[in-house]
Protein backbone atom coordinates (compact mmCIF):
# COMPACT_ATOMS: atom_id res chain seq x y z
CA UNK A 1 -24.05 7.68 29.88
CA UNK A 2 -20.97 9.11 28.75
CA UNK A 3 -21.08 10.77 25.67
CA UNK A 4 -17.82 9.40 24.49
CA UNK A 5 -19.42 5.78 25.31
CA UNK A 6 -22.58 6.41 23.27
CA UNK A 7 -22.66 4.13 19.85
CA UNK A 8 -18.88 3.68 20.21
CA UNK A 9 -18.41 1.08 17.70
CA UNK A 10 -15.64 -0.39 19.08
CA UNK A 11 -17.58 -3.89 20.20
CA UNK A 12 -14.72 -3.91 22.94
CA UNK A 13 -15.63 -0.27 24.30
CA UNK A 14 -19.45 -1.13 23.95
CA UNK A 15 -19.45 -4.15 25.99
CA UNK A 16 -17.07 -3.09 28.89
CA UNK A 17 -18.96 0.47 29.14
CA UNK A 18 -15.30 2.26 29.56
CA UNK A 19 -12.97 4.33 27.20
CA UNK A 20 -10.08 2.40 26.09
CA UNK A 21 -7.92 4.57 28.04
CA UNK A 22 -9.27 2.44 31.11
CA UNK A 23 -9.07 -0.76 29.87
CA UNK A 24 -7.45 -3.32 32.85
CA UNK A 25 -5.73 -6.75 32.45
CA UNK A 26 -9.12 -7.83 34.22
CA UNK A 27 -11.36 -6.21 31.27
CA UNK A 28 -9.72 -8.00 28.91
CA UNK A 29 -9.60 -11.16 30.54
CA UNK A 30 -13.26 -10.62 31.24
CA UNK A 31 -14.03 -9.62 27.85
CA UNK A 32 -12.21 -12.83 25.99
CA UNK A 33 -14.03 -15.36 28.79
CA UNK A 34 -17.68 -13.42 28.00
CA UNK A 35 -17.59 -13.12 24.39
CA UNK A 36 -16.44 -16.42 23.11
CA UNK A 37 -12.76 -15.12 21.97
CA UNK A 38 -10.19 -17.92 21.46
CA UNK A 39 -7.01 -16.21 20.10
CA UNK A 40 -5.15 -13.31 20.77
CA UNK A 41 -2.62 -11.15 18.50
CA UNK A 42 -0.10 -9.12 19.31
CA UNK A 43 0.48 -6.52 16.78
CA UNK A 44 3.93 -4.04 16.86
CA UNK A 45 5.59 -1.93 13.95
CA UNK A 46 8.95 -2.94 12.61
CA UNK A 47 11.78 -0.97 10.95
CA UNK A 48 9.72 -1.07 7.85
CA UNK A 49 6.58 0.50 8.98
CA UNK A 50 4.21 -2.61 8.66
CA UNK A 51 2.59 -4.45 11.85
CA UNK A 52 3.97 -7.68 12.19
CA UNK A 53 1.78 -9.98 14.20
CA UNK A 54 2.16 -12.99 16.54
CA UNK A 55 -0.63 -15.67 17.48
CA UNK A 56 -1.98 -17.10 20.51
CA UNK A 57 -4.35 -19.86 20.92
CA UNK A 58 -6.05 -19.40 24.53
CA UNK A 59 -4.80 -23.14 26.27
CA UNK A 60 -6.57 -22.02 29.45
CA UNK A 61 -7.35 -19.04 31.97
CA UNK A 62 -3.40 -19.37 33.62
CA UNK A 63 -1.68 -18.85 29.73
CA UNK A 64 -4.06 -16.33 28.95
CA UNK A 65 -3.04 -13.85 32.55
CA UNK A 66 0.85 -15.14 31.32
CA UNK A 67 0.66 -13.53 28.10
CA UNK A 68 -0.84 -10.56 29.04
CA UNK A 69 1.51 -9.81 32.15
CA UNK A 70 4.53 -10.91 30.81
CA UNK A 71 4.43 -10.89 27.00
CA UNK A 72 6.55 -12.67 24.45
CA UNK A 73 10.29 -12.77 23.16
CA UNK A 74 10.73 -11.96 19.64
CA UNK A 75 13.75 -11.95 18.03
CA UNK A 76 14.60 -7.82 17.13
CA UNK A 77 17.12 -8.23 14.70
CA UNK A 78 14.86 -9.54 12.30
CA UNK A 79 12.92 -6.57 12.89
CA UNK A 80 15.16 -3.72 13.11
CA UNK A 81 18.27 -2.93 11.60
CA UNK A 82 20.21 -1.15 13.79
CA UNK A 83 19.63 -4.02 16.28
CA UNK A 84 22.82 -6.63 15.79
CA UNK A 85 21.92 -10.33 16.04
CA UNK A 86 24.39 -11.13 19.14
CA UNK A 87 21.65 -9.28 21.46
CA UNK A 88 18.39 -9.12 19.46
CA UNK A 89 15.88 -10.56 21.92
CA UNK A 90 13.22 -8.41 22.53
CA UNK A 91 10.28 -8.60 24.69
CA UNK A 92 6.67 -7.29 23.55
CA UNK A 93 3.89 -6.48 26.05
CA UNK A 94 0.52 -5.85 25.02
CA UNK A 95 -0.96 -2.19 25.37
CA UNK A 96 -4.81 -3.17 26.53
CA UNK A 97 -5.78 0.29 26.01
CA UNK A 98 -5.70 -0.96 22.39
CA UNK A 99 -7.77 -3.55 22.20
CA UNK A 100 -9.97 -4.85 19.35
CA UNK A 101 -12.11 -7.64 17.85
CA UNK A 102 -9.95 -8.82 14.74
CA UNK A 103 -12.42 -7.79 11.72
CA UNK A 104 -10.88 -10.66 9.24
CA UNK A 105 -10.13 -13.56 11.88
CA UNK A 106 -12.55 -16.43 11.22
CA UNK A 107 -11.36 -17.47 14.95
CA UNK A 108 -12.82 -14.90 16.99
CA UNK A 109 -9.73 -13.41 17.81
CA UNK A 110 -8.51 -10.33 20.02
CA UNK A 111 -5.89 -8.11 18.89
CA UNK A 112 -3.89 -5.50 20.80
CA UNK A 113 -0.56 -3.36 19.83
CA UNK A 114 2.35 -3.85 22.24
CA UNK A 115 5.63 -2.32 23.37
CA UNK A 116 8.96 -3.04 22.84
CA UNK A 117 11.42 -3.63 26.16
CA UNK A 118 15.18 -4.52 26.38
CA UNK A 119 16.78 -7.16 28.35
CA UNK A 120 16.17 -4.98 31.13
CA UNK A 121 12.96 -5.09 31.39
CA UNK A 122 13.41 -0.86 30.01
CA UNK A 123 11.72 0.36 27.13
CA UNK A 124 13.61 -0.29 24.26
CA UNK A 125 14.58 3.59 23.69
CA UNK A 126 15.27 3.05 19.91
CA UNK A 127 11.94 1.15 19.03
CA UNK A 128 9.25 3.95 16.76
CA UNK A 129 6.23 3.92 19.44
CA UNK A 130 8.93 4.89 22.22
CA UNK A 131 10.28 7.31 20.37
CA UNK A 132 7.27 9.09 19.93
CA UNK A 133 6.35 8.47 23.58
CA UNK A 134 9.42 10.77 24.58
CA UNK A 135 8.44 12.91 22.46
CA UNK A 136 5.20 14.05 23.30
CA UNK A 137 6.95 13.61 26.96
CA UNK A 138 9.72 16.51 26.38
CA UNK A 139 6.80 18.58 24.64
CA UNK A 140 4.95 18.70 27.54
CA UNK A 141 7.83 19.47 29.68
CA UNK A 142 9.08 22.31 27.94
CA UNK A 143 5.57 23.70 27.46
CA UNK A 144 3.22 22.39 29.68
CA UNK A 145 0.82 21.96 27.06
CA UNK A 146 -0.03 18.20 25.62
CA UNK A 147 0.57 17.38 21.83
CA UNK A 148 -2.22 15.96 19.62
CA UNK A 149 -1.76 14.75 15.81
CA UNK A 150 -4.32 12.97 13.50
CA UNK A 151 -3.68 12.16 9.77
CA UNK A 152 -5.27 12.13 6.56
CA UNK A 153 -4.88 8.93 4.86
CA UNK A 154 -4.52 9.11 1.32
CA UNK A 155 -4.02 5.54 -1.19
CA UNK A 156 -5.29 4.42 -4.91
CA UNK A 157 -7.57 1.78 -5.15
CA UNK A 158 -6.49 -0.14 -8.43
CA UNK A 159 -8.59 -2.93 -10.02
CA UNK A 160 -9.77 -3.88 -13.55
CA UNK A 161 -11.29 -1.12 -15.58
CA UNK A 162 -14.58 -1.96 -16.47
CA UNK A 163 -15.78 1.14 -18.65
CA UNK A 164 -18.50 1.70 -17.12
CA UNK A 165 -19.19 5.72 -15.85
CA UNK A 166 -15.76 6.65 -16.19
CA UNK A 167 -14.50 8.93 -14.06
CA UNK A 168 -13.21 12.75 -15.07
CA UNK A 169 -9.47 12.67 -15.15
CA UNK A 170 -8.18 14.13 -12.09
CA UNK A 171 -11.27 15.56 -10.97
CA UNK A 172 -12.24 12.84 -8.37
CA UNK A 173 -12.54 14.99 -5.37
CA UNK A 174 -15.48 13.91 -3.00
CA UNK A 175 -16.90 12.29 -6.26
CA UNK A 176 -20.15 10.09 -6.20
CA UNK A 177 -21.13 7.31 -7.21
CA UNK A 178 -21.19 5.80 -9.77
CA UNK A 179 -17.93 7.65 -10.90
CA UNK A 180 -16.68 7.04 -8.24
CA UNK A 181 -15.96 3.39 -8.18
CA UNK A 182 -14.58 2.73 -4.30
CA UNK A 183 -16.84 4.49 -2.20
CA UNK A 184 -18.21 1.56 -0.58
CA UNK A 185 -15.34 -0.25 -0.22
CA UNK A 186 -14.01 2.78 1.52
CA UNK A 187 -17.16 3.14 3.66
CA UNK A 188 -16.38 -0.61 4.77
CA UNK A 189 -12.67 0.47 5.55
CA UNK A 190 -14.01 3.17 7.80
CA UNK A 191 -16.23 1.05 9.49
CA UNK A 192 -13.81 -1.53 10.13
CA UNK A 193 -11.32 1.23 11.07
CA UNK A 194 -14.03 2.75 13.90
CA UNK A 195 -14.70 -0.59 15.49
CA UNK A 196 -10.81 -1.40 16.21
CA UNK A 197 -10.95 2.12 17.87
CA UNK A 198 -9.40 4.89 15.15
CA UNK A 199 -11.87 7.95 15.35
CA UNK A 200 -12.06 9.16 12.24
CA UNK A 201 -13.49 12.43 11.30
CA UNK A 202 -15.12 11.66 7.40
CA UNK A 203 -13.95 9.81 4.02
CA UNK A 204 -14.06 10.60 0.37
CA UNK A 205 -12.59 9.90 -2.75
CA UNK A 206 -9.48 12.12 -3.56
CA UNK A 207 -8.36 13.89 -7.29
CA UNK A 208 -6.39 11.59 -8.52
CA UNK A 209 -8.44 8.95 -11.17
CA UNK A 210 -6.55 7.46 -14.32
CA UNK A 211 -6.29 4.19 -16.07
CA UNK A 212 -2.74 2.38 -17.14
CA UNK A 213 -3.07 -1.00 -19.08
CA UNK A 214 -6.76 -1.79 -18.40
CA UNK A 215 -6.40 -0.97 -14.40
CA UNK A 216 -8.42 1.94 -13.15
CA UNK A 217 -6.50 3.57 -10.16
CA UNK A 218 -9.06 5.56 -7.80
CA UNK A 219 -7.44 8.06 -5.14
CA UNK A 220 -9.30 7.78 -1.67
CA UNK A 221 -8.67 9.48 1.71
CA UNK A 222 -9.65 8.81 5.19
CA UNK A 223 -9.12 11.61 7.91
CA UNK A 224 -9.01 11.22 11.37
CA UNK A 225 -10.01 13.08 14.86
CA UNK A 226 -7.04 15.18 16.76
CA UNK A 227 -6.01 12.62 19.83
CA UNK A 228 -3.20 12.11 22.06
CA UNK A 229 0.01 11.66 19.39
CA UNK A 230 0.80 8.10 20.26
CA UNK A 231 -2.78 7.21 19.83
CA UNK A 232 -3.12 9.10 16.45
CA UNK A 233 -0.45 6.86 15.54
CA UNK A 234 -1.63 3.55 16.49
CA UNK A 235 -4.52 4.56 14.57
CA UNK A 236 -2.54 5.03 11.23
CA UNK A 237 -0.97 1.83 11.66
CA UNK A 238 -4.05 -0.03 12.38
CA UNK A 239 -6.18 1.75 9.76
CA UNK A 240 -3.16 0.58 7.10
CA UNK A 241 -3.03 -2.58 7.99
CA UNK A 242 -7.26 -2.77 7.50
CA UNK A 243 -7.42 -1.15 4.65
CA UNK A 244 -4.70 -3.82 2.83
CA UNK A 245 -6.55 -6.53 4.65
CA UNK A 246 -10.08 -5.66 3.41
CA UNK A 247 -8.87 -5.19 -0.26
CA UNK A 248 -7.22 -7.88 -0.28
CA UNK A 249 -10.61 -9.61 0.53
CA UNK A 250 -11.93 -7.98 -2.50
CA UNK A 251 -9.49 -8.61 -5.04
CA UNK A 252 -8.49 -4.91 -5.16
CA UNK A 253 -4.42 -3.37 -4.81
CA UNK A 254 -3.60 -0.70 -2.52
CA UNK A 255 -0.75 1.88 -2.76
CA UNK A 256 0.31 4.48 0.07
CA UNK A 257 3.01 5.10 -2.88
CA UNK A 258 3.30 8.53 -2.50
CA UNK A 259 3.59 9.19 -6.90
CA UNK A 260 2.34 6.74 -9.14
CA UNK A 261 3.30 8.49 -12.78
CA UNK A 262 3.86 11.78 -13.96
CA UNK A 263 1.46 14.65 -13.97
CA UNK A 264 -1.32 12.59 -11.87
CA UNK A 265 -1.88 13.20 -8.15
CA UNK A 266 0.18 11.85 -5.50
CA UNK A 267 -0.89 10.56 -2.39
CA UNK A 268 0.34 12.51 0.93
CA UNK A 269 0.05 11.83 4.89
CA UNK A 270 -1.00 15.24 5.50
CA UNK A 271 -0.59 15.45 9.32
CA UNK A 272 -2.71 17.73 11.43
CA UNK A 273 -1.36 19.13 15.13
CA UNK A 274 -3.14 21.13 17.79
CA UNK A 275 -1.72 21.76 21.83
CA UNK A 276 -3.76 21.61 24.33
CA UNK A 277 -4.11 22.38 28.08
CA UNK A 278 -6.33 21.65 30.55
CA UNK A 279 -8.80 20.63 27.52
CA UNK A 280 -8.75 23.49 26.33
CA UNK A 281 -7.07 24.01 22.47
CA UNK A 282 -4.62 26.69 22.64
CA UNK A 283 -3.84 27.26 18.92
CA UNK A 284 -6.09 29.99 19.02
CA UNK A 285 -6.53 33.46 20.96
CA UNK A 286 -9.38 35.71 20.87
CA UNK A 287 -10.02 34.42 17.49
CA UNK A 288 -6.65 34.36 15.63
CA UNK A 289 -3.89 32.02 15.21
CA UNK A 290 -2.11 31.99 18.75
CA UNK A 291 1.85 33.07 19.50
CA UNK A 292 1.81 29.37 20.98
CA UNK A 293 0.70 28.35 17.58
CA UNK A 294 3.01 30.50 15.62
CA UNK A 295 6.07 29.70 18.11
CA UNK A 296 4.84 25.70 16.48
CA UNK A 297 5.29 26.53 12.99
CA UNK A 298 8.40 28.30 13.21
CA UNK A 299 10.14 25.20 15.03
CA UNK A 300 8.71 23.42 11.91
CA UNK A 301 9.80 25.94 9.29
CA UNK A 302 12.77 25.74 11.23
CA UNK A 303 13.37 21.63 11.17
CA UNK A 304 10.89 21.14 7.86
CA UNK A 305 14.52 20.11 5.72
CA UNK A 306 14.62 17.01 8.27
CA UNK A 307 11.15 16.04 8.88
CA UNK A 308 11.39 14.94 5.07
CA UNK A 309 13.79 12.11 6.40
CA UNK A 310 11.25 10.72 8.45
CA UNK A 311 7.89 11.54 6.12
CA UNK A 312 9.53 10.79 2.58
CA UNK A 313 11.49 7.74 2.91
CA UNK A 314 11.79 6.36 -0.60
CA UNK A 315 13.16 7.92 -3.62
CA UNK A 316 9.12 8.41 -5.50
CA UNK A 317 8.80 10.27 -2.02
CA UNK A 318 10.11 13.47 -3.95
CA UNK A 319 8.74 13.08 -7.33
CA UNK A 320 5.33 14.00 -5.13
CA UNK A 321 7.02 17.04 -3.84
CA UNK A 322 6.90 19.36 -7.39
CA UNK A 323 5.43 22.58 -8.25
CA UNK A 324 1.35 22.83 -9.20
CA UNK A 325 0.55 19.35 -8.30
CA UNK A 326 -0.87 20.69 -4.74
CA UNK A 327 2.38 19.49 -2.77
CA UNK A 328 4.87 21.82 -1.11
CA UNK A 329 8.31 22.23 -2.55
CA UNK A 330 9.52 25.36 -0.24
CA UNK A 331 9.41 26.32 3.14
CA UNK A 332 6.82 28.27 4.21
CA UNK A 333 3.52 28.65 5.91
CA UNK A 334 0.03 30.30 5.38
CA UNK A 335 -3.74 30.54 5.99
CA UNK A 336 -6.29 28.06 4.01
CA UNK A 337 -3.08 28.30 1.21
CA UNK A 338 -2.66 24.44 -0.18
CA UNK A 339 0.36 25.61 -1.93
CA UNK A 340 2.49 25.98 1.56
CA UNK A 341 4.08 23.57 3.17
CA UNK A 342 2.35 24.20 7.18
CA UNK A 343 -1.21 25.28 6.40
CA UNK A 344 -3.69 27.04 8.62
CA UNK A 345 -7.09 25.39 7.57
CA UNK A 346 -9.81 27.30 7.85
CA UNK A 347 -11.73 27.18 11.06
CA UNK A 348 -14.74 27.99 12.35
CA UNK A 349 -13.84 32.08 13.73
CA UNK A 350 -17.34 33.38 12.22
CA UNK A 351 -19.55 34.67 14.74
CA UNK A 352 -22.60 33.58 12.94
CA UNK A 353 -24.35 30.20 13.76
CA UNK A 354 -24.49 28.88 10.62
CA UNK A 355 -26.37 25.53 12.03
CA UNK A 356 -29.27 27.87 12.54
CA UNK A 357 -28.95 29.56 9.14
CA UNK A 358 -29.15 26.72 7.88
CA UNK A 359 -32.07 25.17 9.77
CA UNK A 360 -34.14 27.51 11.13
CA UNK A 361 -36.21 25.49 13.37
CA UNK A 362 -32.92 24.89 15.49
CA UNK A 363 -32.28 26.77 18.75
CA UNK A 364 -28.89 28.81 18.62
CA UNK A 365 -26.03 25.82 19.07
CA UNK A 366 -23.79 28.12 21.26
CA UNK A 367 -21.17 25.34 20.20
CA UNK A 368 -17.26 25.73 20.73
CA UNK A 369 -15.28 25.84 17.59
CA UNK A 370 -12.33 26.68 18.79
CA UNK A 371 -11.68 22.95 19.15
CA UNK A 372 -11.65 22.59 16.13
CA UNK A 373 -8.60 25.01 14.51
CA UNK A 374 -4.77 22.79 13.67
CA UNK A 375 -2.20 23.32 11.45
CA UNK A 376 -1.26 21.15 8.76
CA UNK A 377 2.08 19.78 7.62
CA UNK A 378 1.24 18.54 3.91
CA UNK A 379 5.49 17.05 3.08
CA UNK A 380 4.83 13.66 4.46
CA UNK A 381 3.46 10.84 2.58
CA UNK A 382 2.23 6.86 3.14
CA UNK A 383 5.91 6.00 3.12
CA UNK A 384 6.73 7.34 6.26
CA UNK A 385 7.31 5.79 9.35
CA UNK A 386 4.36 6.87 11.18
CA UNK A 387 5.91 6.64 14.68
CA UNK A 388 9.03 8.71 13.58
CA UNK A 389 7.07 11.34 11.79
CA UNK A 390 4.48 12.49 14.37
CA UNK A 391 8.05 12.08 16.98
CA UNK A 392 9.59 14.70 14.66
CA UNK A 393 6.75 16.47 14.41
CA UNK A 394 6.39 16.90 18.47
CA UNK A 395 10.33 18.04 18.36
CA UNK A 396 9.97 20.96 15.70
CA UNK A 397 7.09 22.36 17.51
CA UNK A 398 8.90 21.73 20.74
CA UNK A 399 12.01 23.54 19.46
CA UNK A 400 9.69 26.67 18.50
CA UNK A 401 9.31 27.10 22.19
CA UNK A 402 12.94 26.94 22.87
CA UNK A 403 13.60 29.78 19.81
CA UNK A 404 14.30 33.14 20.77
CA UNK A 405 13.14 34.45 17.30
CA UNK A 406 10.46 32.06 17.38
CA UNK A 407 8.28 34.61 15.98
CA UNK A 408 10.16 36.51 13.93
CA UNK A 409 10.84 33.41 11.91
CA UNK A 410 6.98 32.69 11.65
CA UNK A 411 6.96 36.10 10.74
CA UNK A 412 8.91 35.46 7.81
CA UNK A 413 8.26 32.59 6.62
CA UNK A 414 4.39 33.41 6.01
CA UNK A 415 2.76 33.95 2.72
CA UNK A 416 -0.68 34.25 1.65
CA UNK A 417 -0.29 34.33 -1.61
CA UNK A 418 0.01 31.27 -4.43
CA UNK A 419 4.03 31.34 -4.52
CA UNK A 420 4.19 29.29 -8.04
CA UNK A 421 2.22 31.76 -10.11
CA UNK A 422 4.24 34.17 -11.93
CA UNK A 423 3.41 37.19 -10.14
CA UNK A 424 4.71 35.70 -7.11
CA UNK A 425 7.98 35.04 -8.42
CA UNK A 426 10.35 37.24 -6.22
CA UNK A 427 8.16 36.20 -3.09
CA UNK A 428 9.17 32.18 -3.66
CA UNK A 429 12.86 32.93 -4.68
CA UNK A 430 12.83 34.24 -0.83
CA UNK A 431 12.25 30.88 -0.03
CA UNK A 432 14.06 27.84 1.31
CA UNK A 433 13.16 24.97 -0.91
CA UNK A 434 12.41 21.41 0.45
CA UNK A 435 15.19 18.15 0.32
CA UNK A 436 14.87 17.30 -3.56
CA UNK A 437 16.08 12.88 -2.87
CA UNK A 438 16.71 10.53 0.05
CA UNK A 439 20.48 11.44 -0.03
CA UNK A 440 19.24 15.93 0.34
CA UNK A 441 17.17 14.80 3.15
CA UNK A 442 19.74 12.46 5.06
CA UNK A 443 22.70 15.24 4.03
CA UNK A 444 19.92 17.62 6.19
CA UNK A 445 19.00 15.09 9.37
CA UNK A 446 22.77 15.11 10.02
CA UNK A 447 23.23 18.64 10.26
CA UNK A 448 20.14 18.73 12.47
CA UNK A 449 19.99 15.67 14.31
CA UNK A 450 21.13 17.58 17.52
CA UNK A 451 18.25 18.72 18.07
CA UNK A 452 15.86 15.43 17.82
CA UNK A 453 18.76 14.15 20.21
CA UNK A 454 17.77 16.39 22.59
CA UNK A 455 16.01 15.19 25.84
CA UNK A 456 16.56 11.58 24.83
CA UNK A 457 13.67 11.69 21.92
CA UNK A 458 15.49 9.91 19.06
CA UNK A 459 18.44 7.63 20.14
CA UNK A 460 21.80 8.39 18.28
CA UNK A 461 21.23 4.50 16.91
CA UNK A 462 18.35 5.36 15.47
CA UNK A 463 18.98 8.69 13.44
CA UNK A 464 22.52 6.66 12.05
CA UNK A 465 20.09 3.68 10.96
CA UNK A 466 18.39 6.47 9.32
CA UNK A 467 20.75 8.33 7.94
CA UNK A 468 22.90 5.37 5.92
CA UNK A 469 19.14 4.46 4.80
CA UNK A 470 18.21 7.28 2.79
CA UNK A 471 21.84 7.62 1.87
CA UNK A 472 21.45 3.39 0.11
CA UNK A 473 19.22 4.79 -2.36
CA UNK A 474 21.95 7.39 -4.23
CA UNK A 475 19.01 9.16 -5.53
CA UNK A 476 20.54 13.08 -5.52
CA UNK A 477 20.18 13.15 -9.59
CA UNK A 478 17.60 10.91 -9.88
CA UNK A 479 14.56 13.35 -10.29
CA UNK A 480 16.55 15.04 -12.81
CA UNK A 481 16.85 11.85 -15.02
CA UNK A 482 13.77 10.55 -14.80
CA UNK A 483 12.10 13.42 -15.62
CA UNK A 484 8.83 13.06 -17.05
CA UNK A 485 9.46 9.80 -18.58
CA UNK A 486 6.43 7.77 -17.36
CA UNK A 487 7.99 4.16 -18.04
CA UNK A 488 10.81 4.72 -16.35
CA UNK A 489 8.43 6.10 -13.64
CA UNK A 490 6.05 3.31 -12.99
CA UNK A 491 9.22 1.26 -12.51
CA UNK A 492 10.32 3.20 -9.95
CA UNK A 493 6.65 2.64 -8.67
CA UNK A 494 6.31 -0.62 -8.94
CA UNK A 495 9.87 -1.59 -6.65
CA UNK A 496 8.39 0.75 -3.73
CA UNK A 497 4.32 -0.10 -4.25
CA UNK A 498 4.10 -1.19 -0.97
CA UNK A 499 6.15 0.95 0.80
CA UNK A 500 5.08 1.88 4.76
């Protein structure tokens, strides 16, 4: 059997014996008539980064082959803003590579993620999932290599304080039980997560750990495997949406919020990219970072002022984004350096098997690491648009091909040093600094946006909608203001909780 088939636990992979990638209108219809199913859900984002969902009760074998070949109208303006009410209808046709057994449905019920399409019967070129479609598209056209993504997953668990093995404060990385508190709940997550088809590489609990008013707030992260871009981000979306369904099962909260109060950790959607050809990962060459890699990160250096306006959409977006809290503020990159803002994690360039050093009874591995090596961009948070982000994402590393001083940029935009000690002073007043509110970041996507217009990625509709969004909040002085006054703070919080 395939590898990539054995213990899949997605039940809808396991029964049909194929990858997802393969799945036919005939598997699923096979699947739903074998397994008992009686519903189906269609599942898309909207313009404010949550899946919205519409229900089907199976009347028979003809309505079930109707929905799934022709889809469903839904009414766009009520899900996007930049779509006017005079022509909102939208139609939304399910993606069956996405199937998966709803976790929480007491109905055994069958959920898939769809695409938007026009009147036309087109793709509707402004909706998030199309947008990132064309991008990965004009990324593979300029370079001939394929763009992958995956994200880490970072939120606070918050429920009642109950004393008991308390945590230490801000010292909750990869913590145990019973300090940590959420560990199992997170272990259902992941499960939960795997069997509606995210791949996820490992989970832990995070830094951050305090308690405000009797409620203990417990920082967890979930990382995923590098796939295909548009895939990473169905993942995302689906993982969210499981993760706020299972605590709400519990009687927990969940935040993506990217601060919560002052001096505590924030939460960030560190995003992870690799290229790849032939499947083969070409980040790496003969054992160091690759020029394709480097030509990546300069695109990014080179774009990073705009990418906030798709990864840091709310004004506590940049209250995250401060010196010595282990979040970028300026633009730069470096190796296994967690105070840059494109990292180079480290990989797995030793020559020595350390499987065997480690058990000596085991033959050498003579395993392939270089599959292993991305690059990090740690600006985003959970209040991006997921779609939008990883879209932007594909376009800066698409324009580092298209630079003529590609490298020289990477060249000088690399530190491997801590830039926010003091000794490093003159080497971080070198650099650019990141967008510092909503308004910095929009002022920054309009003096870019040519080049995310470029081959058709992000429709002109879309980066206005986004533009006069970021520029509602009038934020520019609010970091200043607030300051380090916590009250005023955990206001702010609590209006964007749920944000993404």
């Amino acid at each position: 059997m395939n590898k990539e088939l054995e213990m899949n636990p997605n039940r809808v992979v396991a029964y049909l014996g194929k990858p997802c990638s393969e799945f036919t209108k005939a598997d699923i219809v096979r699947y739903i008539a074998e397994n008992g199913v009686r519903m189906v859900n269609f599942m898309y984002p909207a313009g404010d980064g949550r899946l919205k969902t519409l229900n089907f009760v199976i009347n028979n074998a003809a309505y079930l082959d109707a929905i799934l070949t022709c889809g469903e109208r839904v009414d766009g303006s009520s899900l996007f803003p930049f779509i006017e009410a005079g022509s909102s209808d939208l139609y939304v046709l399910p993606r069956f590579s996405t199937a998966f057994l709803d976790p929480f449905a007491a109905i055994p019920t069958l959920s898939m993620l769809c695409s938007y399409f026009n009147k036309d019967g087109e793709l509707l070129e402004s909706s998030p999932e199309n947008t990132l479609r064309k991008a990965c598209r004009a990324f593979n056209e300029v370079t001939g290599m394929d763009f992958q993504a995956m994200g880490e997953l970072e939120y606070y668990v918050i429920a009642p304080d109950e004393g008991l093995f308390p945590a230490t404060d801000q010292k909750g990385y990869h913590e145990s039980a019973p300090y940590a508190k959420f560990n199992e709940f997170r272990t259902e997550c992941m499960s939960y997560i795997a069997q509606a088809g995210g791949e996820i590489k490992y989970g832990h609990s995070e830094v951050g750990n305090f308690t405000i008013d009797g409620l203990i707030y417990e920082q967890n992260e979930i990382e995923f495997l590098p796939v295909d871009a548009c895939r990473a981000a169905d993942q995302l979306m689906v993982a969210k949406w499981i993760i706020r369904n299972l605590a709400f099962r519990y009687g927990y909260d969940i935040t993506f919020a990217p601060k919560i109060t002052a001096g505590k950790a924030g939460s960030g959607l560190h995003v992870h990219m690799r290229i790849m050809k032939d499947g083969k990962n070409c980040m790496l060459d003969g054992g160091v970072l690759s020029e394709a890699a480097r030509r990546a990160i300069a695109g990014m250096m080179e774009l990073a002022p705009s990418i906030t306006a798709f990864g840091n959409t709310n004004p506590t977006s940049y209250f995250r984004l401060v010196p010595h809290q282990e979040a970028p503020t300026n633009i730069c990159w470096g190796d296994r350096n967690r105070s840059v803002l494109v990292r180079v994690p480290l990989g797995w360039a030793a020559k020595s098997d350390m499987c065997r050093i480690a058990n000596p009874l085991e033959e050498d591995s003579n395993y392939d690491t270089t599959q292993k090596q991305t690059v990090e961009m740690r600006s985003p948070d959970g209040s991006a648009d997921i779609y939008q982000l990883i879209a932007g994402l594909a376009v800066a590393c698409r324009y580092g091909f298209e630079l003529e001083n590609a490298l020289e940029i990477a060249e000088r935009t690399y530190v491997n040093v801590n830039i926010h000690q003091k000794e490093n002073a003159d080497k971080l007043a070198l650099l650019a600094q990141l967008p510092d509110s909503c308004v910095a970041s929009a002022d920054c996507l309009e003096r870019q946006r040519a080049v995310f217009e470029e081959h058709n990625v992000f429709s002109p509709a879309m980066i206005d909608g986004i533009i006069k969004r970021l520029r509602a909040y009038d934020d520019a002085t609010l970091r200043a203001s607030i300051g380090g006054d916590n009250e005023k703070m955990l206001q702010l919080v609590k209006r964007y909780f749920h944000c993404g």
